[in-house]
Protein backbone atom coordinates (compact mmCIF):
# COMPACT_ATOMS: atom_id res chain seq x y z
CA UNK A 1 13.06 -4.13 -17.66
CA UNK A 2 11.92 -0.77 -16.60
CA UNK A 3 13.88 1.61 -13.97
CA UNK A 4 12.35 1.46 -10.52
CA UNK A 5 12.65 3.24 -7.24
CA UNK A 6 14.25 0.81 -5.04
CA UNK A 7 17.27 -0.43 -6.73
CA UNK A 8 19.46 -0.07 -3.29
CA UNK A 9 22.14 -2.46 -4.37
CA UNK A 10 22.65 -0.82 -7.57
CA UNK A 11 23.28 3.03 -5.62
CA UNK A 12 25.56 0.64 -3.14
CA UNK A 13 27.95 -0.69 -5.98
CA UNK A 14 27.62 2.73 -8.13
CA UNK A 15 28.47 5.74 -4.47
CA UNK A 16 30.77 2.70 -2.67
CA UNK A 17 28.15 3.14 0.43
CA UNK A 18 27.48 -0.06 2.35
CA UNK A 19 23.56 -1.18 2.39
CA UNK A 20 23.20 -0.64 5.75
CA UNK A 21 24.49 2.81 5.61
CA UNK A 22 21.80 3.81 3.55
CA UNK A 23 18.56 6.12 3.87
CA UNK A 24 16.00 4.72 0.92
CA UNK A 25 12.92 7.28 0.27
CA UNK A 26 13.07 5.83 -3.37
CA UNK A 27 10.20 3.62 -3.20
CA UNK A 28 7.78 5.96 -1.53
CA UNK A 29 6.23 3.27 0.91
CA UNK A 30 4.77 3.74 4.01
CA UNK A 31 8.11 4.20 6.50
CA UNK A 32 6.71 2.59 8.93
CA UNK A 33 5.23 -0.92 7.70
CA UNK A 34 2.81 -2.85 9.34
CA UNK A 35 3.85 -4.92 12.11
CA UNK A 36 3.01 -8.11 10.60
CA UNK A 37 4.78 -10.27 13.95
CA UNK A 38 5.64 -13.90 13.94
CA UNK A 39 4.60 -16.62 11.40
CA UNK A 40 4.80 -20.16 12.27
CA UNK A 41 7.75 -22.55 10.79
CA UNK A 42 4.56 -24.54 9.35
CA UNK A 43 3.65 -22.13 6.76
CA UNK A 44 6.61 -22.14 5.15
CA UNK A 45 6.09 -25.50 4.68
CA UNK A 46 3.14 -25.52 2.83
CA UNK A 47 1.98 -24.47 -0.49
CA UNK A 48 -1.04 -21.62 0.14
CA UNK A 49 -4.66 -22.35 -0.11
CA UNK A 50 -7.16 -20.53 -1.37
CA UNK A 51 -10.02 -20.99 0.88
CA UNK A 52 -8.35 -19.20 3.24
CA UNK A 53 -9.81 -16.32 4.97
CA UNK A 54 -7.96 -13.93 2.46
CA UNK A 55 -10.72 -13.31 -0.10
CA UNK A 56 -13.47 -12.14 2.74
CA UNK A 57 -11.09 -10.00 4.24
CA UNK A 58 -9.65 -8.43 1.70
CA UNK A 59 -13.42 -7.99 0.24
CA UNK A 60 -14.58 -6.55 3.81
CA UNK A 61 -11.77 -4.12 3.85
CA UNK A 62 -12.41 -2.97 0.32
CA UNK A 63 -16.09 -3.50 0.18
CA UNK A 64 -15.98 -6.04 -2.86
CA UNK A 65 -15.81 -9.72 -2.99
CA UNK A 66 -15.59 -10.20 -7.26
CA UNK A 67 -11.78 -10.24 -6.25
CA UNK A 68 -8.43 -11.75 -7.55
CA UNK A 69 -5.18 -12.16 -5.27
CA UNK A 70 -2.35 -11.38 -6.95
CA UNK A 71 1.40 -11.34 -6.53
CA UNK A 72 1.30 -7.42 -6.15
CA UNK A 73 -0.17 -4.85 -9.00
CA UNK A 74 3.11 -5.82 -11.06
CA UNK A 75 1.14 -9.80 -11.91
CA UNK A 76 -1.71 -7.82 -13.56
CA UNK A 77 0.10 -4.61 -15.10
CA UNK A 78 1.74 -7.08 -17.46
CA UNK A 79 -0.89 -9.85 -18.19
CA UNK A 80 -3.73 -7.99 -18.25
CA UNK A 81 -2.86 -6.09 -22.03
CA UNK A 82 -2.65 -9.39 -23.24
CA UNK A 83 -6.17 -10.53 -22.38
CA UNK A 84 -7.44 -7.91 -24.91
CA UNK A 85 -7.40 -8.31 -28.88
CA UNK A 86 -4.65 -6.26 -30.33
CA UNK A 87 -4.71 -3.46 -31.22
CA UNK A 88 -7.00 -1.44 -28.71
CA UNK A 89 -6.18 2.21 -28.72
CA UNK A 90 -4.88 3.15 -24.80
CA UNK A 91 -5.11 6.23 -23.24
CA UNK A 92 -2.76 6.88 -20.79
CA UNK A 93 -1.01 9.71 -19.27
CA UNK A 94 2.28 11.09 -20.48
CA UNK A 95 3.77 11.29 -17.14
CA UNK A 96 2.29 8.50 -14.81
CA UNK A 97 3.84 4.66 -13.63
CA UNK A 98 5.17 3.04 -16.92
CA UNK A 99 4.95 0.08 -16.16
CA UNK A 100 1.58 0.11 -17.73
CA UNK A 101 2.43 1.81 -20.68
CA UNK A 102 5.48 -0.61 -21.32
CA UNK A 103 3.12 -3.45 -20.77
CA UNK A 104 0.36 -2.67 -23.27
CA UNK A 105 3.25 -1.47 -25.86
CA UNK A 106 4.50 -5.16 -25.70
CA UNK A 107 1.37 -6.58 -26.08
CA UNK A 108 0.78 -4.85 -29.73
CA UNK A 109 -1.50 -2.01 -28.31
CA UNK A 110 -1.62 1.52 -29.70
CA UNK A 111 -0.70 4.10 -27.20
CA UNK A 112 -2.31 7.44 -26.95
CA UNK A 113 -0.52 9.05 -24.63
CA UNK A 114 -2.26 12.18 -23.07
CA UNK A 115 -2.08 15.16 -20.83
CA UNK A 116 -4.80 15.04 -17.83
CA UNK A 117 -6.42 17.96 -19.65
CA UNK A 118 -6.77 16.28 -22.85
CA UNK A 119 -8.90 13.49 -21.22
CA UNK A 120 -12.29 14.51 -22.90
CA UNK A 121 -11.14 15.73 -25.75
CA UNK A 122 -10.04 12.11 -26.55
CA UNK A 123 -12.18 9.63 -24.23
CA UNK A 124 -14.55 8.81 -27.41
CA UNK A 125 -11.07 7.58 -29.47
CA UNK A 126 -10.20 5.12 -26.97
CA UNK A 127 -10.99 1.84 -26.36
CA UNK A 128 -9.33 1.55 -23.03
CA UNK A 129 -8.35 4.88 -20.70
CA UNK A 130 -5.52 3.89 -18.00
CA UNK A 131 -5.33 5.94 -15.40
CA UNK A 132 -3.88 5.70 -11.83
CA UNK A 133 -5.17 7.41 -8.90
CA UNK A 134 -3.77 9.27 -7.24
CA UNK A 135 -1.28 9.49 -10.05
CA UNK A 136 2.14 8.42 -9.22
CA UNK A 137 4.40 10.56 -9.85
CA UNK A 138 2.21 13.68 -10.05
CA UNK A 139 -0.29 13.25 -7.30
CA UNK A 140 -3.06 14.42 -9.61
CA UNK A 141 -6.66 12.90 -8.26
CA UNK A 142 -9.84 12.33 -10.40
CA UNK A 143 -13.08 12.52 -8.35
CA UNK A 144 -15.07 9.57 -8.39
CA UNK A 145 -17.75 11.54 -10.60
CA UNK A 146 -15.25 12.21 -13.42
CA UNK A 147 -14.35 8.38 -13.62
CA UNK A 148 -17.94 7.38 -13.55
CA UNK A 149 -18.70 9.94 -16.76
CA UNK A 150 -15.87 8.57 -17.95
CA UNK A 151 -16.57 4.74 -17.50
CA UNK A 152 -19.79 5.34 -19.00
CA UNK A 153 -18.35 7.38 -22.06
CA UNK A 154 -15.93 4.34 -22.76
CA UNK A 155 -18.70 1.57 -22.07
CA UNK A 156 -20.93 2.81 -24.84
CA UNK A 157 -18.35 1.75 -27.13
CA UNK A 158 -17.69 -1.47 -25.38
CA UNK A 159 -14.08 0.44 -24.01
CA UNK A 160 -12.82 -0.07 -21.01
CA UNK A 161 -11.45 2.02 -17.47
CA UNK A 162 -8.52 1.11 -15.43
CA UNK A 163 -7.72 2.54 -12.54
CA UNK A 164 -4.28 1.68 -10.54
CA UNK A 165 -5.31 2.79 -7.03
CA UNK A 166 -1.70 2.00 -5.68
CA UNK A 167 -1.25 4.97 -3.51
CA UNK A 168 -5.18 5.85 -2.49
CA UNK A 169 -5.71 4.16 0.78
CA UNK A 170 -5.41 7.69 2.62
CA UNK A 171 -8.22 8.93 0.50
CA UNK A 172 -10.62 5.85 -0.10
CA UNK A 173 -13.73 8.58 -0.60
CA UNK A 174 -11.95 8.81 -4.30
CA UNK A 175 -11.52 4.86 -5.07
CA UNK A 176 -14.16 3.23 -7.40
CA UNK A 177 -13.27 -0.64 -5.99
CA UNK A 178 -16.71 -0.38 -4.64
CA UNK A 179 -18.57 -0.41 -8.31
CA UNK A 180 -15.34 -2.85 -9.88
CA UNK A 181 -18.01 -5.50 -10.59
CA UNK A 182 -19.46 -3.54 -13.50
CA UNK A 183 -18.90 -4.27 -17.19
CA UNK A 184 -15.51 -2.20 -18.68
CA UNK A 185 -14.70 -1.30 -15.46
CA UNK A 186 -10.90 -3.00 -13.49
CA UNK A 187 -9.72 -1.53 -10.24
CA UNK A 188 -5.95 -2.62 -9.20
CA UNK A 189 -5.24 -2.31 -5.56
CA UNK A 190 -1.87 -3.22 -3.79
CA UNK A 191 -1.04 -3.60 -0.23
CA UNK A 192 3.28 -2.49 -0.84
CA UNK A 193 2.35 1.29 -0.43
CA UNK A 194 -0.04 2.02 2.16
CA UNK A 195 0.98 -1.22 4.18
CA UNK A 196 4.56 -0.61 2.96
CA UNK A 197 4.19 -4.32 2.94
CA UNK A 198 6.24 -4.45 -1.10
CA UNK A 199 8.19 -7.79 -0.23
CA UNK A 200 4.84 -9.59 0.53
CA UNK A 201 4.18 -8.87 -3.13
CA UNK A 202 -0.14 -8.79 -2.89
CA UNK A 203 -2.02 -7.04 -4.65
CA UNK A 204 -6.01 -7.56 -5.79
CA UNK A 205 -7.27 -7.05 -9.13
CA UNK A 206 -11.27 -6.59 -8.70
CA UNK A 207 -13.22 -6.23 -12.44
CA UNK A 208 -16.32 -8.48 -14.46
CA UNK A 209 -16.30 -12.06 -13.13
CA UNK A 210 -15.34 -13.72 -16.93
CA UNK A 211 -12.48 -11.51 -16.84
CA UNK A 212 -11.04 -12.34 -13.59
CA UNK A 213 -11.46 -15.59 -14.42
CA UNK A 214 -9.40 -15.48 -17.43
CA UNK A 215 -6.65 -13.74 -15.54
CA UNK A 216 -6.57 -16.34 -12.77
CA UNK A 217 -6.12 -19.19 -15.73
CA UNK A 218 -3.63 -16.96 -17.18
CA UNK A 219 -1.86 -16.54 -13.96
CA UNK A 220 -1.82 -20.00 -13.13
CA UNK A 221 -1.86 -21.45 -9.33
CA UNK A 222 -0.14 -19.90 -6.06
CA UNK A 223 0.20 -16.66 -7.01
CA UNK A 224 0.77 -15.21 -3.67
CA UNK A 225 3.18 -17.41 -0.90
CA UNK A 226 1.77 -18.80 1.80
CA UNK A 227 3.67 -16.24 4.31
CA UNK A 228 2.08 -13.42 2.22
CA UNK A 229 -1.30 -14.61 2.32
CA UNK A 230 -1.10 -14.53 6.15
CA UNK A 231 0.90 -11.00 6.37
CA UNK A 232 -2.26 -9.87 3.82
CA UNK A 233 -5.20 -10.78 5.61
CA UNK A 234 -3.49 -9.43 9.44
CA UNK A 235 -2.88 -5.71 7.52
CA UNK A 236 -6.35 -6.11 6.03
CA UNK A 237 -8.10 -6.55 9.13
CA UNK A 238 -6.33 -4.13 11.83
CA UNK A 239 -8.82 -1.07 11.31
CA UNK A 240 -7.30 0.61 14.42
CA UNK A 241 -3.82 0.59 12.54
CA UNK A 242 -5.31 1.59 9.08
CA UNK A 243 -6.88 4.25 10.86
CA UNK A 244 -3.77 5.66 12.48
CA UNK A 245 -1.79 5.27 9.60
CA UNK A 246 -4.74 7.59 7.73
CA UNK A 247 -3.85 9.92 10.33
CA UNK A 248 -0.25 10.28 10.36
CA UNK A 249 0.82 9.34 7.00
CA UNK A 250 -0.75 13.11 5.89
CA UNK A 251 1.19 14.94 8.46
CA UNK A 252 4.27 13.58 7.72
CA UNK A 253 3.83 14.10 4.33
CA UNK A 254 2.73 18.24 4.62
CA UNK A 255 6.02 18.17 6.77
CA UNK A 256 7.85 17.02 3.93
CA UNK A 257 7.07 19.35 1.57
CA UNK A 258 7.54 22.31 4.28
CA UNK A 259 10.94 20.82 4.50
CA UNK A 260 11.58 20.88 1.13
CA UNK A 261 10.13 24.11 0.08
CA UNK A 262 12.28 25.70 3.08
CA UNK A 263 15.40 24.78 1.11
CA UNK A 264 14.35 25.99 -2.96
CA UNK A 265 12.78 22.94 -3.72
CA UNK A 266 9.31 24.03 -3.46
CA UNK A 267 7.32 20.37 -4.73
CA UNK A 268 5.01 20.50 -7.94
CA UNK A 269 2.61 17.84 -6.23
CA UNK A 270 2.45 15.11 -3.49
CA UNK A 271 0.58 12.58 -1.74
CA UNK A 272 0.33 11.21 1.52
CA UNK A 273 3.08 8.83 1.00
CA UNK A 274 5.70 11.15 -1.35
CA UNK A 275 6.30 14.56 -3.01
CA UNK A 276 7.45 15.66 -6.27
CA UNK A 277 9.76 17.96 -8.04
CA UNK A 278 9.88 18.95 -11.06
CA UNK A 279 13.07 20.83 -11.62
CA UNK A 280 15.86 20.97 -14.51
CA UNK A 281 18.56 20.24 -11.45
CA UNK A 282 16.96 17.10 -10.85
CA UNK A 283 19.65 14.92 -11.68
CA UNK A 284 22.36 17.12 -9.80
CA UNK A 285 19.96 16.85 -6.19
CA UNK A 286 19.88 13.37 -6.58
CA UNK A 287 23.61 12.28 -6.81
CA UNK A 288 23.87 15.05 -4.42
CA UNK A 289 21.83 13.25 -1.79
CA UNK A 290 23.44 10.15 -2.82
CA UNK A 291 27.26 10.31 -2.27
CA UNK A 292 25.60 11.26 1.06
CA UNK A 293 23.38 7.68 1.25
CA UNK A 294 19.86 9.31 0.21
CA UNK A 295 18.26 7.60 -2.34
CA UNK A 296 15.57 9.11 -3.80
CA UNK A 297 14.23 8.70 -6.97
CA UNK A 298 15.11 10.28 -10.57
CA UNK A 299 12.44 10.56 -13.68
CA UNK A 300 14.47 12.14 -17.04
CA UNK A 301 11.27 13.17 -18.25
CA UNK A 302 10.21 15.38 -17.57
CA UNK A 303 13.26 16.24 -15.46
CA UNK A 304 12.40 15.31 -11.79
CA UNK A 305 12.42 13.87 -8.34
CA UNK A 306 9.85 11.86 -6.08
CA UNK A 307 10.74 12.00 -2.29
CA UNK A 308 8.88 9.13 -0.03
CA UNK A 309 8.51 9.92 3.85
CA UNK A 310 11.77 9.21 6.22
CA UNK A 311 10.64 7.00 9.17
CA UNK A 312 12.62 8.43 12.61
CA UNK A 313 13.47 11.45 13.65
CA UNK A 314 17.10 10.78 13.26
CA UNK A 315 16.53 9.79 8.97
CA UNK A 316 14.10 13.76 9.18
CA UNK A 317 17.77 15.27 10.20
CA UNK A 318 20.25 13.61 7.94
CA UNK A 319 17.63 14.24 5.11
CA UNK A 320 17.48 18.28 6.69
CA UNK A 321 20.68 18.79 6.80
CA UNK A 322 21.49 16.95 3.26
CA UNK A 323 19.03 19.25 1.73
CA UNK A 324 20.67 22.47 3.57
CA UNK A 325 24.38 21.02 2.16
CA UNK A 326 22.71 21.05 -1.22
CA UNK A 327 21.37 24.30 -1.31
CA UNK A 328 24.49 25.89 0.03
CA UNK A 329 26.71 24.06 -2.76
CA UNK A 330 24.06 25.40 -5.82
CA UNK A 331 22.77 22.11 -6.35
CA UNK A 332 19.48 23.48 -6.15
């Protein structure tokens, strides 16, 4: 398996610093997740049910109903490659989550893999472009207009566009979930960033109906936990906390990356729920911050670092003055 943000109890065993002792900006989810409150003894005695109210509130919130729960975006990143006949020719960027390039690699695909510039010159090669937006770890966004021209590029040819919208709940005015219903067209959505809800493990895959009814035979029954379905459809429906969290999440993110470009590590992009640097010290930062219980997480190429948002103002002031240590010691 793939490398992760995350891995807490790997940095515990490898810097000798207990869990608890820990400040975790590795997994760039919303610090402060949403407060999901009690769930009754009952429902964890129970396998879930579909007819639930899930489905109409997750298609209110995202203004869709041709939906598919599923246990996070990780379910469909690796079963979707294999609905396809092999080999499709995938576009994907060289720097982006790679998951999904690991995924269609082990289900006999050929991988194109592409710079964000290099998009047009190769959209009528490809059978399927595989994009996520905002990109994670770069940031970059594609307006809703360039995915449309690109969608209908790809759809002449009978191709297809994905688009992992992981990290766009701040800016929904760029999401496409809205038109998912349409022929070559498969929006993943996930409720672990925004939320910061990643144990539940939900996500929604929204695309063609005889698609996401191959995936749900694929998948099999109970994909998502009873508990989760519940946590799912409470975050889905509190507009006043979505709202807030639209607000704040921002802020705290610009703050961020003042914080870090104050002490020489000025980020190459960033997103309302991380930043990131793109730097040759990269791996020297991060077992700096480590042997002082920051975890953040490391990319080898290119050489860099992606920084999620500390929750209280006590975790803003160890990360300050870890970052001030660093700079005074060269490590940046």
């Amino acid at each position: 398996m793939l490398e992760h943000g995350g891995k807490l109890r790997a940095a515990v065993q490898q810097y000798h610093i207990p869990l608890e002792d820990w400040l975790d900006l590795s997994a760039a989810l919303n610090p402060t997740p949403y407060p999901v409150g009690k769930i009754h003894y009952s429902t964890w005695q129970r396998l879930p049910e579909d007819d639930d109210a899930l489905i109409t509130i997750a298609a209110r919130y995202y203004g869709n109903e041709q939906l598919l729960p599923v246990a996070g975006s990780q379910a469909a990143i690796q079963t979707l490659p294999f609905l396809f006949s092999a080999p499709l020719r995938v576009g994907i960027l060289q720097t982006t989550y790679n998951e999904h390039a690991h995924a269609w690699r082990r289900a006999g695909h050929t991988l194109i893999a592409l710079d964000e510039q290099e998009i047009d010159q190769h959209i009528s090669q490809l059978d399927v472009l595989l994009l996520v937006n905002p990109n994670n770890p770069t940031s970059a966004i594609f307006s809703r207009a360039q995915l449309r021209q690109w969608h209908a590029q790809l759809t002449t040819n009978k191709g297809w566009l994905i688009v992992d919208e992981a990290f766009i709940d701040c800016d929904p005015q760029h999401s496409l979930v809205q038109e998912a219903q349409q022929t070559g067209l498969i929006i993943l959505r996930y409720l672990g960033k925004f939320f910061g809800l990643a144990g539940a493990r939900v996500g929604f895959v929204f695309a063609e109906k005889n698609l996401l009814a191959n995936l749900r035979e694929t998948l099999g029954p109970w994909p998502i936990s009873h508990p989760s379905r519940i946590a799912a459809q409470r975050a889905l429906s509190d507009s006043t906390w979505q709202q807030q969290q639209r607000e704040m999440l921002p802020q705290q993110s610009a703050r961020l990356a003042q914080l870090l470009t104050e002490n020489g590590l000025a980020p190459t992009g960033g997103c309302a729920l991380f930043q990131w640097i793109q730097t040759p010290t990269a791996a020297a930062i991060h077992h700096h911050l480590a042997t002082q219980g920051i975890l953040t997480r490391l990319y080898a190429a290119p050489a860099s670092l992606r920084l999620g948002l500390p929750a209280e103002e006590a975790e803003w002031e160890r990360l300050t003055s870890a970052l001030k240590r660093a700079l005074i010691n060269h490590h940046i």
